[in-house]
PDB file of N, CA and C in Angstrom:
ATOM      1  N   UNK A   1     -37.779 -94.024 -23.848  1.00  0.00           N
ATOM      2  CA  UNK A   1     -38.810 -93.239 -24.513  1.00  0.00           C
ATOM      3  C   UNK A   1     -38.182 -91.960 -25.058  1.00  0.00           C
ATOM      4  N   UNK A   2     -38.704 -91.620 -26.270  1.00  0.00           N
ATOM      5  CA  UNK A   2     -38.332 -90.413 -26.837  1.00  0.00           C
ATOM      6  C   UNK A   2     -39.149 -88.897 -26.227  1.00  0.00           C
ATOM      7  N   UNK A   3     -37.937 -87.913 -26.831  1.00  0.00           N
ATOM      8  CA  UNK A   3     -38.862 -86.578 -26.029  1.00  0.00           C
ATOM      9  C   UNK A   3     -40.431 -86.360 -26.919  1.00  0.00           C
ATOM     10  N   UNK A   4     -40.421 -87.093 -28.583  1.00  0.00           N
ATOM     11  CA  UNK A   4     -41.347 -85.813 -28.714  1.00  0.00           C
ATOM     12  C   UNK A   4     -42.774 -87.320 -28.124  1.00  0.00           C
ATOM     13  N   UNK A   5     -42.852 -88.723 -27.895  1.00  0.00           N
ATOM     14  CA  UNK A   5     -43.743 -89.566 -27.318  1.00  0.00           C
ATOM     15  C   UNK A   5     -44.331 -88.752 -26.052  1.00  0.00           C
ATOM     16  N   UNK A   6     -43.372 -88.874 -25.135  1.00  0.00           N
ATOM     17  CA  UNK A   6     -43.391 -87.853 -23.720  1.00  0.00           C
ATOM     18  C   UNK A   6     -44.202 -86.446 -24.009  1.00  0.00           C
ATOM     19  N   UNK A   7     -44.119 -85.862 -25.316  1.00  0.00           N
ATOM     20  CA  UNK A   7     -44.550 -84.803 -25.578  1.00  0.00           C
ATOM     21  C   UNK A   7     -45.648 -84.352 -25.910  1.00  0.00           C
ATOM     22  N   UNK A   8     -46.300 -85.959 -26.610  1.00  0.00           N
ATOM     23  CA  UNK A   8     -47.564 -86.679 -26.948  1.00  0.00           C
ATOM     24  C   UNK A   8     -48.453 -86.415 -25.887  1.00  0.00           C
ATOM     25  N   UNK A   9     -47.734 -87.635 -25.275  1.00  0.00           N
ATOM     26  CA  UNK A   9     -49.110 -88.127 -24.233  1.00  0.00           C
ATOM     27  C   UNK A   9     -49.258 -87.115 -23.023  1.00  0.00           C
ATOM     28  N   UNK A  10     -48.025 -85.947 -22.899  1.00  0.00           N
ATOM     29  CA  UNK A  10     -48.554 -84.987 -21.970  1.00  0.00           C
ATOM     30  C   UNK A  10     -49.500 -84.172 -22.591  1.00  0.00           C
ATOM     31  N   UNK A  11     -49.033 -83.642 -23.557  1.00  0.00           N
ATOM     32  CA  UNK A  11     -50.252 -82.689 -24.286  1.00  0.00           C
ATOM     33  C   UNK A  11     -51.836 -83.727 -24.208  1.00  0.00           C
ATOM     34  N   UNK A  12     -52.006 -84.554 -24.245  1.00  0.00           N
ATOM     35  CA  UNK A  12     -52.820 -85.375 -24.172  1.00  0.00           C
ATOM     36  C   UNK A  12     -53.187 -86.003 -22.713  1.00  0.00           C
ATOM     37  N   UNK A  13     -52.916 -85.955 -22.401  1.00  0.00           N
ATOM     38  CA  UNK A  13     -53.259 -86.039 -20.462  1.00  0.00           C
ATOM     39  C   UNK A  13     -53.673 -84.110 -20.156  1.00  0.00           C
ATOM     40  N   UNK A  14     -52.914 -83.032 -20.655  1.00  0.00           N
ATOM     41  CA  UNK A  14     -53.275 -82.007 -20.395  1.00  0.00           C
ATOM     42  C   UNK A  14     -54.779 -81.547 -21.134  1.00  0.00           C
ATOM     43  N   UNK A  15     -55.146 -82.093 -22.087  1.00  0.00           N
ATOM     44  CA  UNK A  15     -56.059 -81.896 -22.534  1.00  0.00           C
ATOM     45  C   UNK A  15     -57.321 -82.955 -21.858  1.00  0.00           C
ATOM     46  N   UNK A  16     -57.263 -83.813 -21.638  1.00  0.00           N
ATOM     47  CA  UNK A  16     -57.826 -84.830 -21.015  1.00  0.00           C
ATOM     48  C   UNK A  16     -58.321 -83.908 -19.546  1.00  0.00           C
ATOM     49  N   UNK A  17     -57.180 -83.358 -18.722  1.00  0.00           N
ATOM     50  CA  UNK A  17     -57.606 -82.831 -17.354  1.00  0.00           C
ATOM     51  C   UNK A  17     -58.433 -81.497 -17.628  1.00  0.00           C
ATOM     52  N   UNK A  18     -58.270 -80.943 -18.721  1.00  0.00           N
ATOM     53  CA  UNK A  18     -58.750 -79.461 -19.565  1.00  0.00           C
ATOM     54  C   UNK A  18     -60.176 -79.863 -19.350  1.00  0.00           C
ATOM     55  N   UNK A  19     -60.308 -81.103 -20.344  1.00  0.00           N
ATOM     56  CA  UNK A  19     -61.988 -81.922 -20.060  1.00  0.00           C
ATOM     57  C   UNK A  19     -62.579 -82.095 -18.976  1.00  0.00           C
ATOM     58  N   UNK A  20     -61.406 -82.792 -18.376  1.00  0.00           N
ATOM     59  CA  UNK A  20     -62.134 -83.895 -16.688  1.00  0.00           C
ATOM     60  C   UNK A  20     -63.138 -82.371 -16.326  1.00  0.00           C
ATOM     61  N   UNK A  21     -62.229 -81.320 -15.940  1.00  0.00           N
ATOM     62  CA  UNK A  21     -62.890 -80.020 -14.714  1.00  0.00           C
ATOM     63  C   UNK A  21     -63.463 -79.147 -15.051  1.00  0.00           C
ATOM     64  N   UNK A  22     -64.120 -79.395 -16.912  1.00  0.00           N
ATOM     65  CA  UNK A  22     -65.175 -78.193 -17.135  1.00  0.00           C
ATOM     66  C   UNK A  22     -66.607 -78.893 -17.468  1.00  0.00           C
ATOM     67  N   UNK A  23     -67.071 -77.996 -17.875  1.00  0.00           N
ATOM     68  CA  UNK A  23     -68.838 -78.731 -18.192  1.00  0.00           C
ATOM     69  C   UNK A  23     -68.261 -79.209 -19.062  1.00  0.00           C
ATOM     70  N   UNK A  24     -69.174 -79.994 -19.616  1.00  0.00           N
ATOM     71  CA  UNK A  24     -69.640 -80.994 -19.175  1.00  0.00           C
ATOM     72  C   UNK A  24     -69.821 -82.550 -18.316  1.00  0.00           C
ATOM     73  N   UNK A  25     -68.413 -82.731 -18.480  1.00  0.00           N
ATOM     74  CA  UNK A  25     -67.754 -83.697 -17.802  1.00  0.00           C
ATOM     75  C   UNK A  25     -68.055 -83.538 -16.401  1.00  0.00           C
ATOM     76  N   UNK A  26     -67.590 -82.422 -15.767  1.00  0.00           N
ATOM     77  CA  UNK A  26     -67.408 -82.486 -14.343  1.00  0.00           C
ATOM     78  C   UNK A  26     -68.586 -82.373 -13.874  1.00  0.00           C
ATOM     79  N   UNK A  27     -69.872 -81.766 -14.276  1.00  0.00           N
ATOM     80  CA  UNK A  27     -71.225 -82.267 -14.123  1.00  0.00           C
ATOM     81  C   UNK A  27     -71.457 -83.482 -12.869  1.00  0.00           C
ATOM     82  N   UNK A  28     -70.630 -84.565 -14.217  1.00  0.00           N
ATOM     83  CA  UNK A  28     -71.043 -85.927 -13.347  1.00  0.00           C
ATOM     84  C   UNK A  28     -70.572 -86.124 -11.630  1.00  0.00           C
ATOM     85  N   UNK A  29     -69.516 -85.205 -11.596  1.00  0.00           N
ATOM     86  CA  UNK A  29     -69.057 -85.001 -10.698  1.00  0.00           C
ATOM     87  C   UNK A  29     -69.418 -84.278  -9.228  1.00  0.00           C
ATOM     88  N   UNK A  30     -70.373 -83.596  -9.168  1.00  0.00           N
ATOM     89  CA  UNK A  30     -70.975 -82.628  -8.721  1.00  0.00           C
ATOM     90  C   UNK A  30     -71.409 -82.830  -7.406  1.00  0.00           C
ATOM     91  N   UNK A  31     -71.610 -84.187  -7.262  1.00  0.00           N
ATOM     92  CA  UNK A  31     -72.728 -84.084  -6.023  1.00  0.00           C
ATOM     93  C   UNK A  31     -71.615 -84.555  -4.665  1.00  0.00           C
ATOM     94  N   UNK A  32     -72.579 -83.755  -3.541  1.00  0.00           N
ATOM     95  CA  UNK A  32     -71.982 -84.120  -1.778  1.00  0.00           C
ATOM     96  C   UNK A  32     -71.553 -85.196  -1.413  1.00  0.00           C
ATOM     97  N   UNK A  33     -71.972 -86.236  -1.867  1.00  0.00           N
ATOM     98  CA  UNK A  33     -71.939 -87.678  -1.565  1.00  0.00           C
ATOM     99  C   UNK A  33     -71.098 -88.599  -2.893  1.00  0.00           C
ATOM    100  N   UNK A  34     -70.353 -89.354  -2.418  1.00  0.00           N
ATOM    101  CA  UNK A  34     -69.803 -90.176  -1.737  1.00  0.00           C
ATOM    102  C   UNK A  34     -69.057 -89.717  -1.155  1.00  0.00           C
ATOM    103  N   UNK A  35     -68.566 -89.773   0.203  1.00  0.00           N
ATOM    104  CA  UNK A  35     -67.218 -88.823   0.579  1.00  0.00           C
ATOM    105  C   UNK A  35     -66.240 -89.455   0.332  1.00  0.00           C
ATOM    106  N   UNK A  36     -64.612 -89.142  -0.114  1.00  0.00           N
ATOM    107  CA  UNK A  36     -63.885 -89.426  -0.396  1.00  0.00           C
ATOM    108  C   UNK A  36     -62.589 -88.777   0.786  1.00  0.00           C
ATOM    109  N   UNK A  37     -62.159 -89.507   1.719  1.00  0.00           N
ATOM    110  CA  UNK A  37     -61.033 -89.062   3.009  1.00  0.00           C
ATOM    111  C   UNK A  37     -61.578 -87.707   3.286  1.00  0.00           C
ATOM    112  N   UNK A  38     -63.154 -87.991   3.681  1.00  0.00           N
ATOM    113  CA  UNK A  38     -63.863 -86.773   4.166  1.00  0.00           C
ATOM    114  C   UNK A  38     -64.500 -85.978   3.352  1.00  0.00           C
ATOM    115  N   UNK A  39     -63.797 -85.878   2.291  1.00  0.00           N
ATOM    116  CA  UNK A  39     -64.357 -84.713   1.316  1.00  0.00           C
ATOM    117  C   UNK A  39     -65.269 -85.083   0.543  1.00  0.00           C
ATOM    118  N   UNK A  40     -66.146 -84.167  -0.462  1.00  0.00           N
ATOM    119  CA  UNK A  40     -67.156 -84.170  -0.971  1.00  0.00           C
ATOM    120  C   UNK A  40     -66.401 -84.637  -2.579  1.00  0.00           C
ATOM    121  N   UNK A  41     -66.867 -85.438  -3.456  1.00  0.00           N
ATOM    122  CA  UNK A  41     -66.479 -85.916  -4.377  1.00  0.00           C
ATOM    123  C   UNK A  41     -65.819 -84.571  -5.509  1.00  0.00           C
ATOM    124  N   UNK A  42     -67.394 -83.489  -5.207  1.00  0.00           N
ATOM    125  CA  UNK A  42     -67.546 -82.463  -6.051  1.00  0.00           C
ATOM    126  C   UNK A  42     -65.628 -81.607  -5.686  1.00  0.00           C
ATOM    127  N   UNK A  43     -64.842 -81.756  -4.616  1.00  0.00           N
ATOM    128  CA  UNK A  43     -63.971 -81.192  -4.334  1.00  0.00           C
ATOM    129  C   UNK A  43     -62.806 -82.381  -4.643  1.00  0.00           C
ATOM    130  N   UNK A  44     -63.246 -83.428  -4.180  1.00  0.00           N
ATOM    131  CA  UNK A  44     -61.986 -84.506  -4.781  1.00  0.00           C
ATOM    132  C   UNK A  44     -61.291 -84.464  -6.105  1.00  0.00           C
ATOM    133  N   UNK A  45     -62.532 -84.447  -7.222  1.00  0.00           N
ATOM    134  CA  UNK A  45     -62.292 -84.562  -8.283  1.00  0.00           C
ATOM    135  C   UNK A  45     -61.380 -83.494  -9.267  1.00  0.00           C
ATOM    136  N   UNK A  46     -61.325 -82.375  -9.137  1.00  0.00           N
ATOM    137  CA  UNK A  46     -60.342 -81.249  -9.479  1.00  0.00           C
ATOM    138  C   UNK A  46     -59.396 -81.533  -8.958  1.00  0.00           C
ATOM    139  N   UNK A  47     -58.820 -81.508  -7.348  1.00  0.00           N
ATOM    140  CA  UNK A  47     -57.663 -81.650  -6.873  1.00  0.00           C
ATOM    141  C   UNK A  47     -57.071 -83.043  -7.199  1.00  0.00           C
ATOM    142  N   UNK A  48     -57.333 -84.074  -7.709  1.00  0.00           N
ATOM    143  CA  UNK A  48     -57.432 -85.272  -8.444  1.00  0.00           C
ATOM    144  C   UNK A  48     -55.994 -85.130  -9.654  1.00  0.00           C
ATOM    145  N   UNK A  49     -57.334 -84.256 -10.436  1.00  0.00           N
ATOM    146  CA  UNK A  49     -56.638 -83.619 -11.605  1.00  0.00           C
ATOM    147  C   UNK A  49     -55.426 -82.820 -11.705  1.00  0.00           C
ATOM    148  N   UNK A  50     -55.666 -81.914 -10.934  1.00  0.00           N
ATOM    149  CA  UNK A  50     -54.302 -81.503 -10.187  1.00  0.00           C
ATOM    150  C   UNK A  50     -53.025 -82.215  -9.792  1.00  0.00           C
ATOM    151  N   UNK A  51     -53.403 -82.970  -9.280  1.00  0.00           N
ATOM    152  CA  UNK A  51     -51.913 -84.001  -9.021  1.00  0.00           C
ATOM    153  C   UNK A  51     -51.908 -84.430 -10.279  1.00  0.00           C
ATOM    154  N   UNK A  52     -52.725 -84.985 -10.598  1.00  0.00           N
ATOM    155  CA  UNK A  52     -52.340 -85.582 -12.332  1.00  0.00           C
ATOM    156  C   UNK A  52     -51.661 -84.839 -13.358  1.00  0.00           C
ATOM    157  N   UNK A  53     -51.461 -83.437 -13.579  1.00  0.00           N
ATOM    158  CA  UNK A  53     -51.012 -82.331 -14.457  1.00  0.00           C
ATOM    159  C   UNK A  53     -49.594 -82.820 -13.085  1.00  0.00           C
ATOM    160  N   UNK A  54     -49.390 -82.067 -12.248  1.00  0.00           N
ATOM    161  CA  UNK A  54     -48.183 -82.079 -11.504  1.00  0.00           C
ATOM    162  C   UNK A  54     -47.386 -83.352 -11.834  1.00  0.00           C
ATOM    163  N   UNK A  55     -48.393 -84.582 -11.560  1.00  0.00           N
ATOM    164  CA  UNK A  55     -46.802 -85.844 -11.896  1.00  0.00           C
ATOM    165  C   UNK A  55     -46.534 -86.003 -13.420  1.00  0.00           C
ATOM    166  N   UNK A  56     -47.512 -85.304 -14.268  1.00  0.00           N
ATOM    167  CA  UNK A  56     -46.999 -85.348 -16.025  1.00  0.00           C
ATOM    168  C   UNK A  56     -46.489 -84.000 -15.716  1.00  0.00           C
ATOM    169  N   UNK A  57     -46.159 -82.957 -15.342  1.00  0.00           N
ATOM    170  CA  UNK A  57     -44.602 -82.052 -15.529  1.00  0.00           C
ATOM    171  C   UNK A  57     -43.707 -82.430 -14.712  1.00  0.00           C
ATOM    172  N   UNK A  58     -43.809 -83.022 -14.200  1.00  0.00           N
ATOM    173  CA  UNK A  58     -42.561 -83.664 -13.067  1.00  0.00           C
ATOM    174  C   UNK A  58     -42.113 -84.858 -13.825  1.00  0.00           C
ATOM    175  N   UNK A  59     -42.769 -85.682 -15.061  1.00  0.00           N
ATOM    176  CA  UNK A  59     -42.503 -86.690 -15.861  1.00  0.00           C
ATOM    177  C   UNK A  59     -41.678 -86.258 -16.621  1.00  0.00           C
ATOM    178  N   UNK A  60     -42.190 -85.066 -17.567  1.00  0.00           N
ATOM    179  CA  UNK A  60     -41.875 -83.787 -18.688  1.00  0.00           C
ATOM    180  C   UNK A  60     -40.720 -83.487 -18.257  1.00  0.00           C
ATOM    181  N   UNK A  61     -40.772 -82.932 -17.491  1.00  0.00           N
ATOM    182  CA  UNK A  61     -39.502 -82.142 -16.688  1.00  0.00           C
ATOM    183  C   UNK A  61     -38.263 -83.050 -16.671  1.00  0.00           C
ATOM    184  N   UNK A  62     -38.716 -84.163 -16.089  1.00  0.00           N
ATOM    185  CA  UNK A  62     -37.413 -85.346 -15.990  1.00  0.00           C
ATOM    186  C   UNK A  62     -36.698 -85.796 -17.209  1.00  0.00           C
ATOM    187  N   UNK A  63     -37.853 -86.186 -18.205  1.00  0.00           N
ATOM    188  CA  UNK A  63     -36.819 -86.102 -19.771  1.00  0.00           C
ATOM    189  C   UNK A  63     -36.527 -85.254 -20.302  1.00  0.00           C
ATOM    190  N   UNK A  64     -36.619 -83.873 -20.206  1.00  0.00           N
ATOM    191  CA  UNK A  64     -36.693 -82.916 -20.690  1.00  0.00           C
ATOM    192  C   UNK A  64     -35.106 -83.337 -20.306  1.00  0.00           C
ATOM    193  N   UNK A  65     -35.202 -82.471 -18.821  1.00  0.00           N
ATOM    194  CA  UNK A  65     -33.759 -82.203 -18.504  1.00  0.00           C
ATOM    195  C   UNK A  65     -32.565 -83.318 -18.838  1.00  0.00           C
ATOM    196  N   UNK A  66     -33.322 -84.536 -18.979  1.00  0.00           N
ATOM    197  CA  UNK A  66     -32.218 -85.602 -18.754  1.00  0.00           C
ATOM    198  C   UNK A  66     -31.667 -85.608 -20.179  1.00  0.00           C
ATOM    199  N   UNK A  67     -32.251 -85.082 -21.307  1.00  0.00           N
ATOM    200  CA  UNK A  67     -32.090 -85.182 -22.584  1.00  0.00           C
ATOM    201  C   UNK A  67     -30.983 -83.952 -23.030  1.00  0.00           C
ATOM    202  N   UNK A  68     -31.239 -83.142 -21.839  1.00  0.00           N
ATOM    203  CA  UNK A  68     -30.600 -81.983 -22.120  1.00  0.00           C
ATOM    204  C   UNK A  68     -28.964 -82.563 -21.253  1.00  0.00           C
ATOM    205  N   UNK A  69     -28.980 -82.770 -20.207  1.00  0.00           N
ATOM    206  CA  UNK A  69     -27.773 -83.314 -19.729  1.00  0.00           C
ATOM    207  C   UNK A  69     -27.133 -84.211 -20.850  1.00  0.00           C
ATOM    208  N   UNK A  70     -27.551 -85.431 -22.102  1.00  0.00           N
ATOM    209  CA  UNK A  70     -26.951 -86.099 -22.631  1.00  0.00           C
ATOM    210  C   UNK A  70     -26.427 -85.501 -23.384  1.00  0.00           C
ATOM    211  N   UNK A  71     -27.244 -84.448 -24.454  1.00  0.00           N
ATOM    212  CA  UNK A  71     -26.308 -83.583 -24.884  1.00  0.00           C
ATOM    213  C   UNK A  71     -25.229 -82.889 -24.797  1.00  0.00           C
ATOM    214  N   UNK A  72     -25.251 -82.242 -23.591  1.00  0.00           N
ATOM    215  CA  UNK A  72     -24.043 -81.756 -23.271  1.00  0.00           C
ATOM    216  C   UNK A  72     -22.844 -82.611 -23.005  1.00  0.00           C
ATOM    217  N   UNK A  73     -23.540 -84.193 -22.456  1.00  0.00           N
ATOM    218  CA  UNK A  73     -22.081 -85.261 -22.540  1.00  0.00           C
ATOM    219  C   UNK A  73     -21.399 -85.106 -23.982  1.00  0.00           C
ATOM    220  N   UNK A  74     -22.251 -85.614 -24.947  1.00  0.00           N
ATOM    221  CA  UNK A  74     -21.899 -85.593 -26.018  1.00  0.00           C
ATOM    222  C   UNK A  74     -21.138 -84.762 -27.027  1.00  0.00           C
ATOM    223  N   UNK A  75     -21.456 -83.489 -26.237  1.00  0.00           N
ATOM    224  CA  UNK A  75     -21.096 -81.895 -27.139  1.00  0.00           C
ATOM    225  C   UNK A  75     -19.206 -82.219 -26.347  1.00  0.00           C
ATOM    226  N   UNK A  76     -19.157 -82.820 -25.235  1.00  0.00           N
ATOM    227  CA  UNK A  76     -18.032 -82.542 -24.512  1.00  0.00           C
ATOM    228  C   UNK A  76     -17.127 -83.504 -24.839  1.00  0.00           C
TER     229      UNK A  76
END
C-alpha cells in the first residue's frame, strides 16, 4: 500500500470517529443498558472509538516510518 491510500482512509476513519462521538450519532448511543464487560453502552462507545483512532496512528505511524527508513536505504 501506498503512503498517500494509508493517508486516505485514515483521514477518513478520523472523520468517521469525529461523527461516531458527537450529536447526533452518539445519541443512539446513550442509554444504561445493554451492558457491555460491565459497562454502560453510553461509556463503551467513545472508548471504542478511541482504540479505533489509536490502531489507525499506530497503522499511520508504521508506514510512515517504514517509508522513511526505505528512503534512506536508497539515498545510501
Amino acid at each position: 500500500m501506498n503512503r498517500t491510500l494509508i493517508r486516505r482512509i485514515a483521514i477518513g476513519v478520523f472523520l468517521l470517529n469525529a461523527l461516531a462521538v458527537t450529536w447526533p450519532l452518539a445519541s443512539f448511543f446513550k442509554s444504561a443498558k445493554p451492558l457491555v464487560f460491565g459497562f454502560p453502552l453510553s461509556m463503551v462507545w467513545p472508548v471504542a472509538w478511541i482504540v479505533v483512532g489509536l490502531v489507525m496512528l499506530l497503522v499511520l505511524d508504521h508506514f510512515e516510518n517504514g517509508n522513511q527508513a526505505e528512503n534512506r536505504d536508497e539515498d545510501q
